[in-house]
Each structure stands twice: as C-alpha cells, then as structure tokens.
PDB file of N, CA and C in Angstrom:
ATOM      1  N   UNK A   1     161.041 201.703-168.775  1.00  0.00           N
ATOM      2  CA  UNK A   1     161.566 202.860-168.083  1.00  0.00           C
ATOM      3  C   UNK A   1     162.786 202.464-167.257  1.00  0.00           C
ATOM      4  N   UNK A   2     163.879 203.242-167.310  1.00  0.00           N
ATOM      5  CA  UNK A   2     164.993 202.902-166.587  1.00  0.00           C
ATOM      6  C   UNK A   2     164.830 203.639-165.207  1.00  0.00           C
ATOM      7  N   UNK A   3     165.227 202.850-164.535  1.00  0.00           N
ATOM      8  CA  UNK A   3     165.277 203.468-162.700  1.00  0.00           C
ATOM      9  C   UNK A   3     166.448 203.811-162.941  1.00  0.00           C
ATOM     10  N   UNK A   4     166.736 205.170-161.666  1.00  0.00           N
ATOM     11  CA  UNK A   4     167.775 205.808-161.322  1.00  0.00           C
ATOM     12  C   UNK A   4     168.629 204.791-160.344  1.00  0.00           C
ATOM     13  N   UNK A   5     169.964 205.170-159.544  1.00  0.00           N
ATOM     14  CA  UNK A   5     170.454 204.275-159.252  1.00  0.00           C
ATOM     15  C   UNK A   5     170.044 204.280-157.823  1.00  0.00           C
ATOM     16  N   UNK A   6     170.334 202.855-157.403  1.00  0.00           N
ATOM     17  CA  UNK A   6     169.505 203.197-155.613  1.00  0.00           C
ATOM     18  C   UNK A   6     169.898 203.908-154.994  1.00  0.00           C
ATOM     19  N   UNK A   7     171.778 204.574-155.079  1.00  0.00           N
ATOM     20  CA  UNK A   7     172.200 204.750-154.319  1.00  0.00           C
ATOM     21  C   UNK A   7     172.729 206.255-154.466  1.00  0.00           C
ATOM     22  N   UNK A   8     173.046 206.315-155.556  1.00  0.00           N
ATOM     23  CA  UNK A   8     173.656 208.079-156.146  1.00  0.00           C
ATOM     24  C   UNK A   8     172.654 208.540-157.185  1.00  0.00           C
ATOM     25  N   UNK A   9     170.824 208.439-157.370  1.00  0.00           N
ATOM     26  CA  UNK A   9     170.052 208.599-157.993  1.00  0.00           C
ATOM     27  C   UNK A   9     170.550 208.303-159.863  1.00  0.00           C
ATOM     28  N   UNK A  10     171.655 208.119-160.430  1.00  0.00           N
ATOM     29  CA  UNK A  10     172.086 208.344-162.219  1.00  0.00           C
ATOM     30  C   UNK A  10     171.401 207.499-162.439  1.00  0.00           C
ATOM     31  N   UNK A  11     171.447 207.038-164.123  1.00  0.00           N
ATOM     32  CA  UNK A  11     170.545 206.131-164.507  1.00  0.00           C
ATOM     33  C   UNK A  11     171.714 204.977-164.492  1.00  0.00           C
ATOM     34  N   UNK A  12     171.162 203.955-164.437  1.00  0.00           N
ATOM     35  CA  UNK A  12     172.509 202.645-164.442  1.00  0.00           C
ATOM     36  C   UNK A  12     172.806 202.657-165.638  1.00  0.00           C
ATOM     37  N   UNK A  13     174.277 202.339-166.017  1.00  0.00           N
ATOM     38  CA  UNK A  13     174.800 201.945-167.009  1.00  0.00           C
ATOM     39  C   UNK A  13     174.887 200.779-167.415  1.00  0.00           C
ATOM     40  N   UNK A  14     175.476 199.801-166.830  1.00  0.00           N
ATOM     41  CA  UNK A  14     175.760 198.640-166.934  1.00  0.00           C
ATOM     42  C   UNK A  14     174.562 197.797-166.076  1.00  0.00           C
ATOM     43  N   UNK A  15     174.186 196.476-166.740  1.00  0.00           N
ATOM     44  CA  UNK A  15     173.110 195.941-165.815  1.00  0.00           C
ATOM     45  C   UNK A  15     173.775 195.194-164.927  1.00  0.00           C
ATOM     46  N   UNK A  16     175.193 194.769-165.287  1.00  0.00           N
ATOM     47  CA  UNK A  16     175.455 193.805-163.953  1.00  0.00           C
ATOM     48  C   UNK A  16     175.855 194.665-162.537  1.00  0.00           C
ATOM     49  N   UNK A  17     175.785 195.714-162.796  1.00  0.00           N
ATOM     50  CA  UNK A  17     175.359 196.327-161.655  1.00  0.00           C
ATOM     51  C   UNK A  17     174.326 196.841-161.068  1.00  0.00           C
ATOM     52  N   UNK A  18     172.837 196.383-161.727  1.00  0.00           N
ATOM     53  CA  UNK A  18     171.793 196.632-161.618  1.00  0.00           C
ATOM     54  C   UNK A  18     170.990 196.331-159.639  1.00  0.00           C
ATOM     55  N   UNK A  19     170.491 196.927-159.193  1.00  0.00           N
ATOM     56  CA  UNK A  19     169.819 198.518-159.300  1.00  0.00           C
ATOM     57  C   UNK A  19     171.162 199.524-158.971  1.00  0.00           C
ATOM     58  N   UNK A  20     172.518 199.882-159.040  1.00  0.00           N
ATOM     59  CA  UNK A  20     173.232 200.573-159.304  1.00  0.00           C
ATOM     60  C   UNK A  20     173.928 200.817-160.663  1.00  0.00           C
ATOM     61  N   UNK A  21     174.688 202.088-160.479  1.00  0.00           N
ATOM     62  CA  UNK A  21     175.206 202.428-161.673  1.00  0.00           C
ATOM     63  C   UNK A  21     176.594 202.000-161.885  1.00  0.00           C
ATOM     64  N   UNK A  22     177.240 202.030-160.792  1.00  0.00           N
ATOM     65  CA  UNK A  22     178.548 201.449-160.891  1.00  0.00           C
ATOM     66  C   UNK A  22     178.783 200.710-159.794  1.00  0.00           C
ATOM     67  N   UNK A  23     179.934 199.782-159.859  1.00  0.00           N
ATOM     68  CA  UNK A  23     180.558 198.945-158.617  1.00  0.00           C
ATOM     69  C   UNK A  23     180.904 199.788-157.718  1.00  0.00           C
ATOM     70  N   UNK A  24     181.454 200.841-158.215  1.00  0.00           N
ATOM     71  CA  UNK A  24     181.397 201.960-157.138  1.00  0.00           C
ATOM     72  C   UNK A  24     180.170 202.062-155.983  1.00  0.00           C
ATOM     73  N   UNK A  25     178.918 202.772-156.344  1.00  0.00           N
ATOM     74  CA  UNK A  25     178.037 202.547-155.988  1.00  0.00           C
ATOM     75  C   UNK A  25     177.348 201.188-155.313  1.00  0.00           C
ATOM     76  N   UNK A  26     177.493 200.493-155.711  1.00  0.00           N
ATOM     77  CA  UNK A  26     177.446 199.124-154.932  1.00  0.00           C
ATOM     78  C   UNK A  26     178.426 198.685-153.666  1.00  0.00           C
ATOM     79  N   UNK A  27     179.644 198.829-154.124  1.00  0.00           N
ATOM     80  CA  UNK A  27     180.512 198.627-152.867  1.00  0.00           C
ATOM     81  C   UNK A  27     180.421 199.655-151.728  1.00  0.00           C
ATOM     82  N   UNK A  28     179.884 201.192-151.993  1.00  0.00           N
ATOM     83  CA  UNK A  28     179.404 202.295-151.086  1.00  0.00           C
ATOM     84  C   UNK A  28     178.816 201.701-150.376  1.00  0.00           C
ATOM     85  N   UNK A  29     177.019 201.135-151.038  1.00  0.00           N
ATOM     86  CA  UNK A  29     175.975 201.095-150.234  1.00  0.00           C
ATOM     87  C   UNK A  29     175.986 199.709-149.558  1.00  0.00           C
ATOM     88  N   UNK A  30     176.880 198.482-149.809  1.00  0.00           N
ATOM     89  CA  UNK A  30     177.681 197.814-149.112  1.00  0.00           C
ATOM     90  C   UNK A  30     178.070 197.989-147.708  1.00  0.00           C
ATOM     91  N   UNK A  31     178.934 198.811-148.201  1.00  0.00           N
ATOM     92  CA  UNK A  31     179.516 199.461-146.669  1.00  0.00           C
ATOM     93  C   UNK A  31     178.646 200.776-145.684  1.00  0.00           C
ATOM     94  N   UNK A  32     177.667 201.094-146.259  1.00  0.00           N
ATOM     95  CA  UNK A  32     176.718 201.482-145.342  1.00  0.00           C
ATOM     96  C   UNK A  32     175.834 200.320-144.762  1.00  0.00           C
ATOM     97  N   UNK A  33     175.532 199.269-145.601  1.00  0.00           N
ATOM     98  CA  UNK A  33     175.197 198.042-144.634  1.00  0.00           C
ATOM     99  C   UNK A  33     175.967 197.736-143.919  1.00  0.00           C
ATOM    100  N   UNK A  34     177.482 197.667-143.976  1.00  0.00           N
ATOM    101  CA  UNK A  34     177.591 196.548-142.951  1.00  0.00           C
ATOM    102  C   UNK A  34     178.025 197.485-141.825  1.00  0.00           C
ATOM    103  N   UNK A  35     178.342 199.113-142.154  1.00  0.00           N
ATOM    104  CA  UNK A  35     178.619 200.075-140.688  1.00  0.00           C
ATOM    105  C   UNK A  35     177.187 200.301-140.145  1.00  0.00           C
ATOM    106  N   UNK A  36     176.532 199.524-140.097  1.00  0.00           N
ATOM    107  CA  UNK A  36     174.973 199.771-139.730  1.00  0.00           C
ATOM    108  C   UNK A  36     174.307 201.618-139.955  1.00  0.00           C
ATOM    109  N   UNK A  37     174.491 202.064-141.174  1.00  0.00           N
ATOM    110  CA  UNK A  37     174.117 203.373-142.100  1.00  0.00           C
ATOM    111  C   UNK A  37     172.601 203.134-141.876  1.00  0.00           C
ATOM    112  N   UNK A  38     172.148 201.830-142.711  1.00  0.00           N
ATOM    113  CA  UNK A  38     170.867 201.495-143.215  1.00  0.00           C
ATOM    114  C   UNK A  38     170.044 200.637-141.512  1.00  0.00           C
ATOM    115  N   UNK A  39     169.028 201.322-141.322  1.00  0.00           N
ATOM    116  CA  UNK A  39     167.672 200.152-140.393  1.00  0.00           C
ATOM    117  C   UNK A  39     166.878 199.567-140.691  1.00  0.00           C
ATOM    118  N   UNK A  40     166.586 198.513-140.729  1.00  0.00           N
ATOM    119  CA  UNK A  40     165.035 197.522-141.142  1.00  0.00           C
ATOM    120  C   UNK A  40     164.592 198.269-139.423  1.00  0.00           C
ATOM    121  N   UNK A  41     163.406 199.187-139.633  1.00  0.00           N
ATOM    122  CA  UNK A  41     162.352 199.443-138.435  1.00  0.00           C
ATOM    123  C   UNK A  41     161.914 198.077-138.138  1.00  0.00           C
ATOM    124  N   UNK A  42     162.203 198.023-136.699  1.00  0.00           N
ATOM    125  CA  UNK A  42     161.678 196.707-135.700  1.00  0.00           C
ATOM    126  C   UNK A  42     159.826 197.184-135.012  1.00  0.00           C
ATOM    127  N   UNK A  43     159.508 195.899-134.963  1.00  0.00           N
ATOM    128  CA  UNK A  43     158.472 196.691-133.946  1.00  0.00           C
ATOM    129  C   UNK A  43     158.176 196.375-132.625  1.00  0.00           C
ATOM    130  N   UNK A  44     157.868 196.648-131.705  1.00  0.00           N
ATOM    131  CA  UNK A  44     158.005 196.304-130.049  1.00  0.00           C
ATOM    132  C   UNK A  44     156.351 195.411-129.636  1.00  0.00           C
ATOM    133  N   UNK A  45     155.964 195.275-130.759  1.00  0.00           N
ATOM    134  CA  UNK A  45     154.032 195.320-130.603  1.00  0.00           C
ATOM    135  C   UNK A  45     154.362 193.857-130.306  1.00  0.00           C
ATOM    136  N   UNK A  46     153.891 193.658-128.808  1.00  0.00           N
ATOM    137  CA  UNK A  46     153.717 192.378-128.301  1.00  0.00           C
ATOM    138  C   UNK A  46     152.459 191.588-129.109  1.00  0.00           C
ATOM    139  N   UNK A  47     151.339 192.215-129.521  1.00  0.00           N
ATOM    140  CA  UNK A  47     150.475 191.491-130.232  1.00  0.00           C
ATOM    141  C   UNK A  47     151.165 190.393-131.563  1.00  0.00           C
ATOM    142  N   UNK A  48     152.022 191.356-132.082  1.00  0.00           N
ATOM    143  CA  UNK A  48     152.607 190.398-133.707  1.00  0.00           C
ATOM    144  C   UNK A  48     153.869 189.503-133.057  1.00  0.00           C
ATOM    145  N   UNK A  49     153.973 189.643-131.712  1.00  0.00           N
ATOM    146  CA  UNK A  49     154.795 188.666-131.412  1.00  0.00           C
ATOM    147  C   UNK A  49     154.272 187.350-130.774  1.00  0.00           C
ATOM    148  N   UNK A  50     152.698 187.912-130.510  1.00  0.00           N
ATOM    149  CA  UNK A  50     151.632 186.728-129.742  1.00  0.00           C
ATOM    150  C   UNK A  50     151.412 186.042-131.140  1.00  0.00           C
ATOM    151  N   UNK A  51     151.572 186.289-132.215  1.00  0.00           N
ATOM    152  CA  UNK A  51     151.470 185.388-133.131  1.00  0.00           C
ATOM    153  C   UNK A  51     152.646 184.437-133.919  1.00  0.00           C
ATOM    154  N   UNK A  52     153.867 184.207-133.381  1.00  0.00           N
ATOM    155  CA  UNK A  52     154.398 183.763-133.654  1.00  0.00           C
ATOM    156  C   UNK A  52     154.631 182.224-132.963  1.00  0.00           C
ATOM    157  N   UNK A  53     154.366 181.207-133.664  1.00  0.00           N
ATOM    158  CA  UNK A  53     154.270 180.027-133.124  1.00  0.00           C
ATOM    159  C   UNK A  53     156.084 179.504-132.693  1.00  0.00           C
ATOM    160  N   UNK A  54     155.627 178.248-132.306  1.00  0.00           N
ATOM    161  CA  UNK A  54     157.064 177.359-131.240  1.00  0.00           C
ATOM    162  C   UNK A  54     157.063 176.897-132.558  1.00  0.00           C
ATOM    163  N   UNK A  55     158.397 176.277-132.395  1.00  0.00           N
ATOM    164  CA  UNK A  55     159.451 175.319-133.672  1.00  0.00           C
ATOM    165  C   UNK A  55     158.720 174.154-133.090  1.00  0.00           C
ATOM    166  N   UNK A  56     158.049 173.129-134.051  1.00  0.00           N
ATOM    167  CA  UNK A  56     157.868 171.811-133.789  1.00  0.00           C
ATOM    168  C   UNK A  56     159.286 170.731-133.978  1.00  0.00           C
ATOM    169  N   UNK A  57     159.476 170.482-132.266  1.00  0.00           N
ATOM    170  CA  UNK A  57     160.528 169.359-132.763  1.00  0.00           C
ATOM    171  C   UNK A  57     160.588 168.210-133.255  1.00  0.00           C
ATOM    172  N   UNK A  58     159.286 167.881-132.924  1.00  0.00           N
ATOM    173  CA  UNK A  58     159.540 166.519-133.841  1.00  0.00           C
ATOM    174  C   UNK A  58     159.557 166.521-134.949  1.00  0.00           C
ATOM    175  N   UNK A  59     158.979 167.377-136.372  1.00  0.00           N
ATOM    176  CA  UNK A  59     159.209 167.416-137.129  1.00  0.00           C
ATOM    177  C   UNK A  59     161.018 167.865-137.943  1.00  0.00           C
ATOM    178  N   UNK A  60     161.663 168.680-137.064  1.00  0.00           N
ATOM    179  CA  UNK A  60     163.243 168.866-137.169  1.00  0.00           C
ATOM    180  C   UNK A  60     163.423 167.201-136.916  1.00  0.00           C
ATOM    181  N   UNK A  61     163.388 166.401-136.219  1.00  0.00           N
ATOM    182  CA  UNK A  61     164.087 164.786-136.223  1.00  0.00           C
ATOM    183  C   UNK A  61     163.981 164.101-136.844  1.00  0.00           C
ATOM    184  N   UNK A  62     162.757 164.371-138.350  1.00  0.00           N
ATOM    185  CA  UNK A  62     162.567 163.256-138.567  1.00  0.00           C
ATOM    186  C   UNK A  62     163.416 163.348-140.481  1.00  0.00           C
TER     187      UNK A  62
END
C-alpha cells in the first residue's frame, strides 16, 4: 500500500523523496521545522525526570 505524502496528503511519486511527494514538499516541511511550525510535546512531570540518572564520569575518561 502506498502512503500519502506527509506533508500535502498525494501519493509519492518518486521514492527518493519518500515519505514525500516532491522536493517541493520536503523543502516546505523543512522549513516548518526549522521556523518552529512543528512541537515534540514536552512534559513537566517531575516523576519521569526523578528517573533520569547522572552521567558516570569515570566511565567518559577512560
């Protein structure tokens, strides 16, 4: 089954532009990344941050 394109729903044409249909489309949704368009949701939940361990340094020295 062919997916539509990520960005303007068509079906892709070309695969080296795969999951888009054109470079067009790619260089768009490009530039909605980098004008900050698109969010990865953060989360504030101190609990999943109580699980994040320290960098061991001694292992970086050796």
């Amino acid at each position: 089954m062919v997916k539509p394109c990520a960005y303007c729903g068509k079906s892709p044409r070309i695969e080296a532009y795969s999951p888009f249909c054109s470079r067009g489309c790619q260089d768009r949704d490009l530039v909605q990344w980098m004008r900050e368009g698109y969010v990865v949701p953060a989360s504030d939940n101190e609990d999943e941050l109580s699980d994040i361990r320290p960098l061991d340094n001694d292992r970086m020295d050796g």
